[in-house]
PDB file of N, CA and C in Angstrom:
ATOM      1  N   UNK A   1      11.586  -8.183  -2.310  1.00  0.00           N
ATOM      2  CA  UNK A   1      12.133  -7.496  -1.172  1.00  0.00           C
ATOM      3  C   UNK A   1      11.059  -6.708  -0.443  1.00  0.00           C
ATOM      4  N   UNK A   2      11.361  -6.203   1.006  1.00  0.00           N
ATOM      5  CA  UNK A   2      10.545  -5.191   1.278  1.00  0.00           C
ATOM      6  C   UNK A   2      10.979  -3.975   1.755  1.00  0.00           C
ATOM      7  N   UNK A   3      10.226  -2.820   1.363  1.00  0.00           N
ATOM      8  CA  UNK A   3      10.602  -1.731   1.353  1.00  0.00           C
ATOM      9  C   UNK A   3      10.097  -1.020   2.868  1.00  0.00           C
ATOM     10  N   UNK A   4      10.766   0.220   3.574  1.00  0.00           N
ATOM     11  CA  UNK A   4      10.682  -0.003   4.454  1.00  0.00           C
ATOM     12  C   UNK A   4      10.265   1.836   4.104  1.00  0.00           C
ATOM     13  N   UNK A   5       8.706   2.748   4.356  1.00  0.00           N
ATOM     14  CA  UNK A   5       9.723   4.141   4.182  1.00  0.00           C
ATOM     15  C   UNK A   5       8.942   4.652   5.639  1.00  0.00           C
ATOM     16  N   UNK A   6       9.830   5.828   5.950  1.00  0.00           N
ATOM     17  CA  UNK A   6      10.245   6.226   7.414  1.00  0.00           C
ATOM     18  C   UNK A   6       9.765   7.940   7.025  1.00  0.00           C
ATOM     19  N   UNK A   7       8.631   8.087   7.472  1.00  0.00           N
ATOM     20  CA  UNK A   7       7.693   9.326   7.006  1.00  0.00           C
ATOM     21  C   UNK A   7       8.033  10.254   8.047  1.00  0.00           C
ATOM     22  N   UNK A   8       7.386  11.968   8.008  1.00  0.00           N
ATOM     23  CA  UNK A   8       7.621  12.708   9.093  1.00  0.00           C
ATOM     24  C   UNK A   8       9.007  13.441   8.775  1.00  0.00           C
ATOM     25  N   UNK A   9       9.749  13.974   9.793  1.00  0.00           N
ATOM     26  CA  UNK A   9      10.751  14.556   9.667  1.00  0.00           C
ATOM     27  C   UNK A   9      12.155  13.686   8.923  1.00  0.00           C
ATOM     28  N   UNK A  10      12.267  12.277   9.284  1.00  0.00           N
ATOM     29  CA  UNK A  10      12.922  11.232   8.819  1.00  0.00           C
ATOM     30  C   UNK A  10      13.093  10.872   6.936  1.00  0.00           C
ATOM     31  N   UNK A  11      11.584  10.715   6.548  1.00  0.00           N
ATOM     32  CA  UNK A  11      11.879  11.022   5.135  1.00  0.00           C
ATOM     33  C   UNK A  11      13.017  10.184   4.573  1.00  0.00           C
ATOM     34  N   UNK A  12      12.363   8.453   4.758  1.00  0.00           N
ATOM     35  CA  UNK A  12      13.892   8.006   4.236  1.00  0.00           C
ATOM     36  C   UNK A  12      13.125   6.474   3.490  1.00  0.00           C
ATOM     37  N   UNK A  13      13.956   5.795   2.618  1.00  0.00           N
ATOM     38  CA  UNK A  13      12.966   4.559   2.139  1.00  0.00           C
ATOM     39  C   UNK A  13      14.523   3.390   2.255  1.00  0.00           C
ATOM     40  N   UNK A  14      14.016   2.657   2.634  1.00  0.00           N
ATOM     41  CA  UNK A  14      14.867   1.386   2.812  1.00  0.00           C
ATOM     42  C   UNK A  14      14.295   0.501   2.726  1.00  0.00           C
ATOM     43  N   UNK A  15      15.158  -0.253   1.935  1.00  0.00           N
ATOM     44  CA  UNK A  15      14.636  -1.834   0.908  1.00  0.00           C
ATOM     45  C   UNK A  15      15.855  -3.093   1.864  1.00  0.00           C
ATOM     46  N   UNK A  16      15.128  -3.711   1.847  1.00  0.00           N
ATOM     47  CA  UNK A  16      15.990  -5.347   2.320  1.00  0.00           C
ATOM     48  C   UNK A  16      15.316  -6.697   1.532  1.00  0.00           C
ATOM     49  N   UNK A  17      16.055  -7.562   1.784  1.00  0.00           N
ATOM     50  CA  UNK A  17      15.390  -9.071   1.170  1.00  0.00           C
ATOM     51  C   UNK A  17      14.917  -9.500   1.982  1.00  0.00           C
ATOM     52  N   UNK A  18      13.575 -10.295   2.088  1.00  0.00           N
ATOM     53  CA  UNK A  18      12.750 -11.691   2.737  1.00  0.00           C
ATOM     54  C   UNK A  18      12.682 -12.879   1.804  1.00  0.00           C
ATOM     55  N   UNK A  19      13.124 -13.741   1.967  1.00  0.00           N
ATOM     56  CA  UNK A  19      13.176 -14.588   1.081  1.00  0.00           C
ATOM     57  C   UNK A  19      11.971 -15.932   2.140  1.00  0.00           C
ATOM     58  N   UNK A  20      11.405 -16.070   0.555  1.00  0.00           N
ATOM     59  CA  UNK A  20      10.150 -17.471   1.132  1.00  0.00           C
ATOM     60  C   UNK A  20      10.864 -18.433   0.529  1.00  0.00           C
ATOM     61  N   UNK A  21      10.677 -19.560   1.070  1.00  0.00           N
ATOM     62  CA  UNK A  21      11.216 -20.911   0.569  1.00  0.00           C
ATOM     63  C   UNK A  21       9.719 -21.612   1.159  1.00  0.00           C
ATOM     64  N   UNK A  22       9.086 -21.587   0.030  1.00  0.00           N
ATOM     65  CA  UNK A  22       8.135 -22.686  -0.367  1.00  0.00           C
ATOM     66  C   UNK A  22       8.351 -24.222  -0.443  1.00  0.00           C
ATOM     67  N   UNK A  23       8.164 -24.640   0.887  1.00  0.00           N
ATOM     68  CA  UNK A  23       8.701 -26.599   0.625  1.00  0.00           C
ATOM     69  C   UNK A  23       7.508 -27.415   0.020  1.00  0.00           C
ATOM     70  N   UNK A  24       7.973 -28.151  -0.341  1.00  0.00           N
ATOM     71  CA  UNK A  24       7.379 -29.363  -0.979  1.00  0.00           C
ATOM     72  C   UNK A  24       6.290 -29.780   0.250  1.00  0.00           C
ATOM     73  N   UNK A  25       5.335 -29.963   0.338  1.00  0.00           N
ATOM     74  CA  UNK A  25       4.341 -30.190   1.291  1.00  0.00           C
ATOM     75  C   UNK A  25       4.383 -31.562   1.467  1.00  0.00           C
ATOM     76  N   UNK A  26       4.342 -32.921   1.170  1.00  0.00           N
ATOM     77  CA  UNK A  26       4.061 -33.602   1.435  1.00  0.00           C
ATOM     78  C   UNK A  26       5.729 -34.907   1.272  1.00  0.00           C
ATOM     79  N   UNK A  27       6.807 -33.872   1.648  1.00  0.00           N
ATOM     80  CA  UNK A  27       8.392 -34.342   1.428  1.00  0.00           C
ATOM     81  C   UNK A  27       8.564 -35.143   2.816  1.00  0.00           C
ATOM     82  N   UNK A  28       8.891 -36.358   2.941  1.00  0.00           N
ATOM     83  CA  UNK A  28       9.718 -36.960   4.231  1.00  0.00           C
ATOM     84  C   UNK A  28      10.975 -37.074   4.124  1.00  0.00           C
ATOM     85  N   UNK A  29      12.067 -37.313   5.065  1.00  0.00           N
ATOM     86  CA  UNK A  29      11.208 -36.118   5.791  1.00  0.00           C
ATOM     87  C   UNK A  29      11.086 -34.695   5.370  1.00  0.00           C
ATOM     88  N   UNK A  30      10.596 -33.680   6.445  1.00  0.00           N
ATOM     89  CA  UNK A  30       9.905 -32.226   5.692  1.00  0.00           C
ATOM     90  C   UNK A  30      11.843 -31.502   5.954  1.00  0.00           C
ATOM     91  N   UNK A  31      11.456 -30.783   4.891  1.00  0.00           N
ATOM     92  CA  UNK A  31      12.778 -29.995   4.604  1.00  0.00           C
ATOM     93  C   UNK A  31      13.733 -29.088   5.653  1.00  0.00           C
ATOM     94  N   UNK A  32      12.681 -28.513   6.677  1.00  0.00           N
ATOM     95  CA  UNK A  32      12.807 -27.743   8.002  1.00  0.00           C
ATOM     96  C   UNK A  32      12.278 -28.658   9.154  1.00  0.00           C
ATOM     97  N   UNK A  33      13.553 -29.354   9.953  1.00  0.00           N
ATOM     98  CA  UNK A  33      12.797 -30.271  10.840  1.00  0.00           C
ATOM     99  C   UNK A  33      12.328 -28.932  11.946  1.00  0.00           C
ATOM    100  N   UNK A  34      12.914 -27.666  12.111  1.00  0.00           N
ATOM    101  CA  UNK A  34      12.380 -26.759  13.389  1.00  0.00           C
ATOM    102  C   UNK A  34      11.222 -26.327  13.123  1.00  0.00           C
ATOM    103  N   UNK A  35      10.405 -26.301  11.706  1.00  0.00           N
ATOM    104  CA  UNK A  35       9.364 -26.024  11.086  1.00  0.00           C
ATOM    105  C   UNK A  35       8.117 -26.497  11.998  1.00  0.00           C
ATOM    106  N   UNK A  36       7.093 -25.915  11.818  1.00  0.00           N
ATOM    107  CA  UNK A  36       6.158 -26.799  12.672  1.00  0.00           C
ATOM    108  C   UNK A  36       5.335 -27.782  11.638  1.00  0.00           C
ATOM    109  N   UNK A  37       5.918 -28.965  11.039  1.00  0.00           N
ATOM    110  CA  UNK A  37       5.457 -29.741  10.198  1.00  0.00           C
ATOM    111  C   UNK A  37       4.140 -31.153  10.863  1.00  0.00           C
ATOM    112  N   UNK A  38       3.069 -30.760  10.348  1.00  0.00           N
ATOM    113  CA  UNK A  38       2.181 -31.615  10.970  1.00  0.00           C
ATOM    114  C   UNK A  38       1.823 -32.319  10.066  1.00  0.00           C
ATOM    115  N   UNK A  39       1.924 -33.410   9.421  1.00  0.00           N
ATOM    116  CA  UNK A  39       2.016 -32.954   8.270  1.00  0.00           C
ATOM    117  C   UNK A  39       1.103 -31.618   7.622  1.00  0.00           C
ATOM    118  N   UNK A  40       1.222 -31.176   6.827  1.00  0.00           N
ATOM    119  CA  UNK A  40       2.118 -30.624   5.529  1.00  0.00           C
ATOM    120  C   UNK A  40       3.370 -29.892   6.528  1.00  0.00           C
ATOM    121  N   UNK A  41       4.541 -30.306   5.484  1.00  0.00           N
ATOM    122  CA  UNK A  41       5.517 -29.150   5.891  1.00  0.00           C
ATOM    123  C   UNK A  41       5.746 -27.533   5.848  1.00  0.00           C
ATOM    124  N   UNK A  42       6.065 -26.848   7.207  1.00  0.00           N
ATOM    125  CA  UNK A  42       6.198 -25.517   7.079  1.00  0.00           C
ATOM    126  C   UNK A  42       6.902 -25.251   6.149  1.00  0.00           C
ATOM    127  N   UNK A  43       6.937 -23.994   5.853  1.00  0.00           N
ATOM    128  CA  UNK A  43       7.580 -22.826   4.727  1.00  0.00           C
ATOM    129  C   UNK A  43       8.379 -22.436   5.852  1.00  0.00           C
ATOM    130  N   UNK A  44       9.971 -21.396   5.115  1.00  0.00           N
ATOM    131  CA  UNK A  44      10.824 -20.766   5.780  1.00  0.00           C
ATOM    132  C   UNK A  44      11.012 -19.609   5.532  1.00  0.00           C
ATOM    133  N   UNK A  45      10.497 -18.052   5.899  1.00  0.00           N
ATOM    134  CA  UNK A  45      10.845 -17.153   5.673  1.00  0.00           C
ATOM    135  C   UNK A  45      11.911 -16.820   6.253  1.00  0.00           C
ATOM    136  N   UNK A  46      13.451 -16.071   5.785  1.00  0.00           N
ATOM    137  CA  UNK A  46      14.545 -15.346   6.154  1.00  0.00           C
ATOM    138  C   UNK A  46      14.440 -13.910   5.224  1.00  0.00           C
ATOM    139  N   UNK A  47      15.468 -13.034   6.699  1.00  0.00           N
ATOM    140  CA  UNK A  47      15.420 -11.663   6.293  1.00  0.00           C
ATOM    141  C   UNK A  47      17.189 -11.029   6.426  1.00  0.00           C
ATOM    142  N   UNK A  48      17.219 -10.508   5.833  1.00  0.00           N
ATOM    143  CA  UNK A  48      18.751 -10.099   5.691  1.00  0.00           C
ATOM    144  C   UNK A  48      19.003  -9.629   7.146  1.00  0.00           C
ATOM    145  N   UNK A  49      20.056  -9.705   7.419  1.00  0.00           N
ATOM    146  CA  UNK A  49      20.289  -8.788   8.687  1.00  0.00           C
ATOM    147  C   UNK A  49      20.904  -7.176   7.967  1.00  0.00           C
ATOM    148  N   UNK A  50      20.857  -6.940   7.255  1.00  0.00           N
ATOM    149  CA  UNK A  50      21.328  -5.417   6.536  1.00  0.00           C
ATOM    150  C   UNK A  50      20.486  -4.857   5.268  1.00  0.00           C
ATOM    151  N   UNK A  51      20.256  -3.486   5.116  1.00  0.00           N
ATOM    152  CA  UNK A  51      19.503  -3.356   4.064  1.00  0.00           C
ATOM    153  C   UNK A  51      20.066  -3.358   2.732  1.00  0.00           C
ATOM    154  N   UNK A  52      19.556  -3.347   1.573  1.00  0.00           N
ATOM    155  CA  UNK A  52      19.958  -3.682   0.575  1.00  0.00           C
ATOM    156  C   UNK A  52      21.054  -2.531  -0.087  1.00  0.00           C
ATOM    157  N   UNK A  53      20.794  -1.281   0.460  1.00  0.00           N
ATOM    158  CA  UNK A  53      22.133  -0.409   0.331  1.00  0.00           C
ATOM    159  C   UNK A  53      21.748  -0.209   1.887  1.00  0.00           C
ATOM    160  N   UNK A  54      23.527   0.847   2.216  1.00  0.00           N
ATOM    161  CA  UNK A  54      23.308   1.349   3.280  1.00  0.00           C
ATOM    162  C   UNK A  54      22.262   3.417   3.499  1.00  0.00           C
ATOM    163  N   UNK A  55      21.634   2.973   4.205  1.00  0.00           N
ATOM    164  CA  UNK A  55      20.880   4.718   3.816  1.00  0.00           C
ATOM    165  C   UNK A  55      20.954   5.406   4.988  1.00  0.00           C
ATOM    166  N   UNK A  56      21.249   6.697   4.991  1.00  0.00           N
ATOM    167  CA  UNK A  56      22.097   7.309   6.177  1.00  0.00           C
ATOM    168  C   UNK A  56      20.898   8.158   6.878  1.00  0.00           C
ATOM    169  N   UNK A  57      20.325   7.800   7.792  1.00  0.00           N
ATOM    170  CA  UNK A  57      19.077   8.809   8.621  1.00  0.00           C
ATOM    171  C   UNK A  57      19.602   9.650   9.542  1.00  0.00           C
ATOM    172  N   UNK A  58      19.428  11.012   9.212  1.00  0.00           N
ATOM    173  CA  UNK A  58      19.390  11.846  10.122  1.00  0.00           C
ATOM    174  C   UNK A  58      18.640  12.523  11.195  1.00  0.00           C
ATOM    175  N   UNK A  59      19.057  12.196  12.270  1.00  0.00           N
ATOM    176  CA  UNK A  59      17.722  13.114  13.301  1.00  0.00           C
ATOM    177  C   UNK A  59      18.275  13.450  14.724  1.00  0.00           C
ATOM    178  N   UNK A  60      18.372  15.118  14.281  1.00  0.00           N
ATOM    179  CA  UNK A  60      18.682  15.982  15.757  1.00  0.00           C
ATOM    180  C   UNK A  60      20.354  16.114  15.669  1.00  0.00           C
ATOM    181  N   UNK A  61      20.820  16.116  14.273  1.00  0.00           N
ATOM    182  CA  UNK A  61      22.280  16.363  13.808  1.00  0.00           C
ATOM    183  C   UNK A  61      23.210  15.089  14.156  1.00  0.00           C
ATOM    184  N   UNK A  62      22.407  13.715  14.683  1.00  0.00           N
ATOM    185  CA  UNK A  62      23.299  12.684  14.608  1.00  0.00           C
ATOM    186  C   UNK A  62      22.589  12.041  13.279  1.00  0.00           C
ATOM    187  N   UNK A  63      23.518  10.969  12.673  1.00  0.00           N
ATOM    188  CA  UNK A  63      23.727   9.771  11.274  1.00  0.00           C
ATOM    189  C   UNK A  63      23.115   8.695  12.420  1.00  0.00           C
ATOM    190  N   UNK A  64      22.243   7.601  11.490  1.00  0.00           N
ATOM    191  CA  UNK A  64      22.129   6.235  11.764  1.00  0.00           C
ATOM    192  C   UNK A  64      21.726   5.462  10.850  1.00  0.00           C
ATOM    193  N   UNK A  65      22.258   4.669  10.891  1.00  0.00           N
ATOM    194  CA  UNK A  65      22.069   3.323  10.058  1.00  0.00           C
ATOM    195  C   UNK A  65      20.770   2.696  10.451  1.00  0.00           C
ATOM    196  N   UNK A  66      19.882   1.478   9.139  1.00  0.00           N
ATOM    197  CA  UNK A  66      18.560   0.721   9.964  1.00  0.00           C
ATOM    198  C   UNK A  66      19.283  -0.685  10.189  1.00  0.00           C
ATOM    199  N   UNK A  67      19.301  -1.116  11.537  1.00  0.00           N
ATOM    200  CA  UNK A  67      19.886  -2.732  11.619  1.00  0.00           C
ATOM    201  C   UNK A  67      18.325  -3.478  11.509  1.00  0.00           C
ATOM    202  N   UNK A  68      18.247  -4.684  10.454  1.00  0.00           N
ATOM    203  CA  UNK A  68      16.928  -5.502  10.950  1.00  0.00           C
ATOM    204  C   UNK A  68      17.842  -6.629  12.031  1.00  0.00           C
ATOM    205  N   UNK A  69      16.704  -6.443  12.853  1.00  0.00           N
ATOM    206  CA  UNK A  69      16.885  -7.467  14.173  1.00  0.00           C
ATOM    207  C   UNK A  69      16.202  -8.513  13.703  1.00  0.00           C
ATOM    208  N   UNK A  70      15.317  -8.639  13.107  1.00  0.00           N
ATOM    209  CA  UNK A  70      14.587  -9.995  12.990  1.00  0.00           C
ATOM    210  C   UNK A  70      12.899 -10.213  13.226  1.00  0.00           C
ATOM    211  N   UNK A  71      12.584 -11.674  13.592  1.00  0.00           N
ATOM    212  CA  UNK A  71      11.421 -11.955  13.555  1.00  0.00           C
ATOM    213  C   UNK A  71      10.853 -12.011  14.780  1.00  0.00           C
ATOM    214  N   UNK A  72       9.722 -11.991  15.189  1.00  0.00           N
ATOM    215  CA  UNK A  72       9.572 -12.244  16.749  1.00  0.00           C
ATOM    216  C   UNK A  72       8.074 -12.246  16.552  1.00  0.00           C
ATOM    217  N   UNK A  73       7.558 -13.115  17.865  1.00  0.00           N
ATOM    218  CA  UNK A  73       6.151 -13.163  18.460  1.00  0.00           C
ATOM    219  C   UNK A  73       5.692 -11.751  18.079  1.00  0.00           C
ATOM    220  N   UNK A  74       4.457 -11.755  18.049  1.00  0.00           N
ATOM    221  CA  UNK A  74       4.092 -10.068  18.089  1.00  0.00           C
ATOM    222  C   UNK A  74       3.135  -9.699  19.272  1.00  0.00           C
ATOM    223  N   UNK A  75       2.503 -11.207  20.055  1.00  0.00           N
ATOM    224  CA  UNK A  75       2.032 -10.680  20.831  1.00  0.00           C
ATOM    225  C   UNK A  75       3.214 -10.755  22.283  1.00  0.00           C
ATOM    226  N   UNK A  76       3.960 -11.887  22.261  1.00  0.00           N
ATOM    227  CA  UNK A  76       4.862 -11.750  22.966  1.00  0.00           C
ATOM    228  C   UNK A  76       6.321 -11.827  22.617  1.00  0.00           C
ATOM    229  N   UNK A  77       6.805 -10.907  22.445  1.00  0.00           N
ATOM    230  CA  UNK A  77       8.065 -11.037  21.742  1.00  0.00           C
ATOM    231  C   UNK A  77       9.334 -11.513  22.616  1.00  0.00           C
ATOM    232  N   UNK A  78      10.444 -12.552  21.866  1.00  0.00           N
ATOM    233  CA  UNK A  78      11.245 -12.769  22.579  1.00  0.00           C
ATOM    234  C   UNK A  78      12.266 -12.608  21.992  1.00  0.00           C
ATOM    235  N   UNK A  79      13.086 -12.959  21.683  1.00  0.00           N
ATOM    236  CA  UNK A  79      14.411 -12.955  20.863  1.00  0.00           C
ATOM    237  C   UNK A  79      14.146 -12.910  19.914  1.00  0.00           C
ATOM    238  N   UNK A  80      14.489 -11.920  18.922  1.00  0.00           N
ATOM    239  CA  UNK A  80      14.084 -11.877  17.222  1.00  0.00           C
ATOM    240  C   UNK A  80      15.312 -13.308  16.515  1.00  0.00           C
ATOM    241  N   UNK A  81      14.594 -13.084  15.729  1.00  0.00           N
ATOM    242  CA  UNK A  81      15.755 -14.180  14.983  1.00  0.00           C
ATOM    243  C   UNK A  81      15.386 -13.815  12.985  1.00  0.00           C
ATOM    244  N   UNK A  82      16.297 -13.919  12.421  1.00  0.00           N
ATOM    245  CA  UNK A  82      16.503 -13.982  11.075  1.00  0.00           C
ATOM    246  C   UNK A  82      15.467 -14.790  10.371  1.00  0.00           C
ATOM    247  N   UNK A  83      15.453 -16.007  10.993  1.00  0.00           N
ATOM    248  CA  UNK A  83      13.927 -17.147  10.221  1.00  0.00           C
ATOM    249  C   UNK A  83      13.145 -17.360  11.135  1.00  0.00           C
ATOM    250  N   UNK A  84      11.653 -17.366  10.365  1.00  0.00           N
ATOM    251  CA  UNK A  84      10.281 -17.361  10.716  1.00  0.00           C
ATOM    252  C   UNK A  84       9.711 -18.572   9.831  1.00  0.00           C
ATOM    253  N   UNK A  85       9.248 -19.727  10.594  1.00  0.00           N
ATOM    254  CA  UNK A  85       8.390 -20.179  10.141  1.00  0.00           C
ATOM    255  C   UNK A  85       6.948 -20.527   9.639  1.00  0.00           C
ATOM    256  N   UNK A  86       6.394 -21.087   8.565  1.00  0.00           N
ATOM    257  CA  UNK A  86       5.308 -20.539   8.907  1.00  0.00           C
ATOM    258  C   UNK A  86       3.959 -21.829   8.667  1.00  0.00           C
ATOM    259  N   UNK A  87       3.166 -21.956   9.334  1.00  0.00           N
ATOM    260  CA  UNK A  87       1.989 -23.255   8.863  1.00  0.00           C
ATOM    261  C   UNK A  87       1.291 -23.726   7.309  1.00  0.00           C
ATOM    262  N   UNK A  88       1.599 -24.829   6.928  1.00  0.00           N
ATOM    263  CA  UNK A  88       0.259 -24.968   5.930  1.00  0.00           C
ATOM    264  C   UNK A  88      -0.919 -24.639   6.543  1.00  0.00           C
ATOM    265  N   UNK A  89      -1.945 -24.177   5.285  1.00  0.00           N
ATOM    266  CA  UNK A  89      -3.132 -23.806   5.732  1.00  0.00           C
ATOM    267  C   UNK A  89      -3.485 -23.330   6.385  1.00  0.00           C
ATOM    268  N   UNK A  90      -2.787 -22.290   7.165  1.00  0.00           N
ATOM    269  CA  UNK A  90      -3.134 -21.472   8.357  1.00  0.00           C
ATOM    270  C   UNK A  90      -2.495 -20.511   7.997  1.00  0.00           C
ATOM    271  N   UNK A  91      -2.766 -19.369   9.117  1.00  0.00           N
ATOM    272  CA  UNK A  91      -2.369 -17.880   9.098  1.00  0.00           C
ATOM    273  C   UNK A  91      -1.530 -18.098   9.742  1.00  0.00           C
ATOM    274  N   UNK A  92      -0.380 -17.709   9.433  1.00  0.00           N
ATOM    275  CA  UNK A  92       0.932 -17.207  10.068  1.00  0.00           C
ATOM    276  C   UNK A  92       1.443 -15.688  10.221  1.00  0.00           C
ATOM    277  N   UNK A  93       1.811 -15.277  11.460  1.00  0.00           N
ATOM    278  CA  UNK A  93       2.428 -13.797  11.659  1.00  0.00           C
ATOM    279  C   UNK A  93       3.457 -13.926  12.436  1.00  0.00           C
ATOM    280  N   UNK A  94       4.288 -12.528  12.136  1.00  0.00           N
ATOM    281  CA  UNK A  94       5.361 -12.107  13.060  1.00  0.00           C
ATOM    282  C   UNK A  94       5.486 -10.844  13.086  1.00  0.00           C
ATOM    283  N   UNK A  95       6.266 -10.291  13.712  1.00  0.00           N
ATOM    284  CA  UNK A  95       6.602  -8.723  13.565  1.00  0.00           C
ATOM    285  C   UNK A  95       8.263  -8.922  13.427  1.00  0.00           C
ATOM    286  N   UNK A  96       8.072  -8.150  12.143  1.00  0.00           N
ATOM    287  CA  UNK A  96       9.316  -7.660  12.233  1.00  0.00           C
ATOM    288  C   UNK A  96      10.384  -6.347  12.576  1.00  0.00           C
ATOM    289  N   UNK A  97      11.272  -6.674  13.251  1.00  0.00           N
ATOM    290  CA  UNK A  97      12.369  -5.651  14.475  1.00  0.00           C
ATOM    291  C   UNK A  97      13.295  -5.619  13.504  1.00  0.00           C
ATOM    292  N   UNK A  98      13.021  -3.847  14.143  1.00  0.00           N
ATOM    293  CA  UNK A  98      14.464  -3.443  13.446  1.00  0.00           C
ATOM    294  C   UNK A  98      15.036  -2.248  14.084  1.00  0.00           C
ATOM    295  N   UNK A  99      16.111  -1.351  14.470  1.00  0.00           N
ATOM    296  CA  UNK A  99      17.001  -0.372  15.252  1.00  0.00           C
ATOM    297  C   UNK A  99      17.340   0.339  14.438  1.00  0.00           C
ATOM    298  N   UNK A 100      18.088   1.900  15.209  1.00  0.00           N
ATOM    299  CA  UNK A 100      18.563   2.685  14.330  1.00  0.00           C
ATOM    300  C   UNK A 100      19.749   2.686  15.179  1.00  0.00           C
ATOM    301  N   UNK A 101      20.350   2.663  14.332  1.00  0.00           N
ATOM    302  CA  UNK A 101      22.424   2.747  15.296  1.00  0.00           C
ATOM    303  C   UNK A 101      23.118   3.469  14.911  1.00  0.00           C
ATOM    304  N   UNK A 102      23.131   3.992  15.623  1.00  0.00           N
ATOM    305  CA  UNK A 102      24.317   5.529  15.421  1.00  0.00           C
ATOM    306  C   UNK A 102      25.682   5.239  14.743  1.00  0.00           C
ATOM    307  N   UNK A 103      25.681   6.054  13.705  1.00  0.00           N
ATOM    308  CA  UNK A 103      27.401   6.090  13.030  1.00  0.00           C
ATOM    309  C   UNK A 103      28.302   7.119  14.446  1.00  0.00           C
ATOM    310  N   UNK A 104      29.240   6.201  14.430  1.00  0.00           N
ATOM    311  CA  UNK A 104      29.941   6.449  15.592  1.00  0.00           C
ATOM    312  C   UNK A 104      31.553   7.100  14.356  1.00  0.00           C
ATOM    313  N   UNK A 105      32.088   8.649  14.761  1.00  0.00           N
ATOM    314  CA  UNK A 105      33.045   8.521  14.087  1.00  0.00           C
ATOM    315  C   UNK A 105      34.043   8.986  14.789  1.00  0.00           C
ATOM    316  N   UNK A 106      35.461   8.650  14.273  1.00  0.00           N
ATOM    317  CA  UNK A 106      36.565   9.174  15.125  1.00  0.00           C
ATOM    318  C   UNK A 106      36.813   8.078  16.330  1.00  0.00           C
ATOM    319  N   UNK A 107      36.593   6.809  16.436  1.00  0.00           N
ATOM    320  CA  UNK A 107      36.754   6.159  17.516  1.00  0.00           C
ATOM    321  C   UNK A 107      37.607   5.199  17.100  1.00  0.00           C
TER     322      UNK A 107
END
């Protein structure tokens, strides 16, 4: 999993899952056709959309929750998404997004 901690006045640590799925490199066809498989076939990283408990951040007397948004370009980001693929033999990156969302109560 990865742990997430939130230093400064915040003072908070949040854990979620990334899960790698290591494919078979040389499988036809490759396991992830959206993969960028040239051959060798890409790998599939996914990330929870929720953290592994819920952990309640406070700041400026409102509650928020951490939502992960996902994966995205890092130099140009577009729509995050849950799975990231990634190259044989090469360097692969992303950044991963994530929000703080207000506990809304009484509504």
């Amino acid at each position: 999993g990865l742990t997430i901690t939130l230093s400064g006045s915040l003072n908070a640590v949040i854990e979620c899952t990334i899960i790698l799925d290591e494919t078979v490199n040389d499988e036809v066809p490759c396991k992830y056709p959206d993969a960028p498989n040239d051959p060798p076939c890409g790998d599939r990283v996914t990330v929870a959309s929720q953290p592994l408990q819920t952990t309640i951040i406070a700041i400026e007397g409102k509650q928020y929750t951490l939502e992960i948004v996902g994966f995205a370009d890092c130099d140009v980001p577009g729509t995050p998404t849950k799975i990231f693929y990634t190259r044989e033999k090469a360097a692969s990156k992303a950044c991963l997004y994530a929000r703080l969302v207000e506990l809304r109560t009484g509504l």
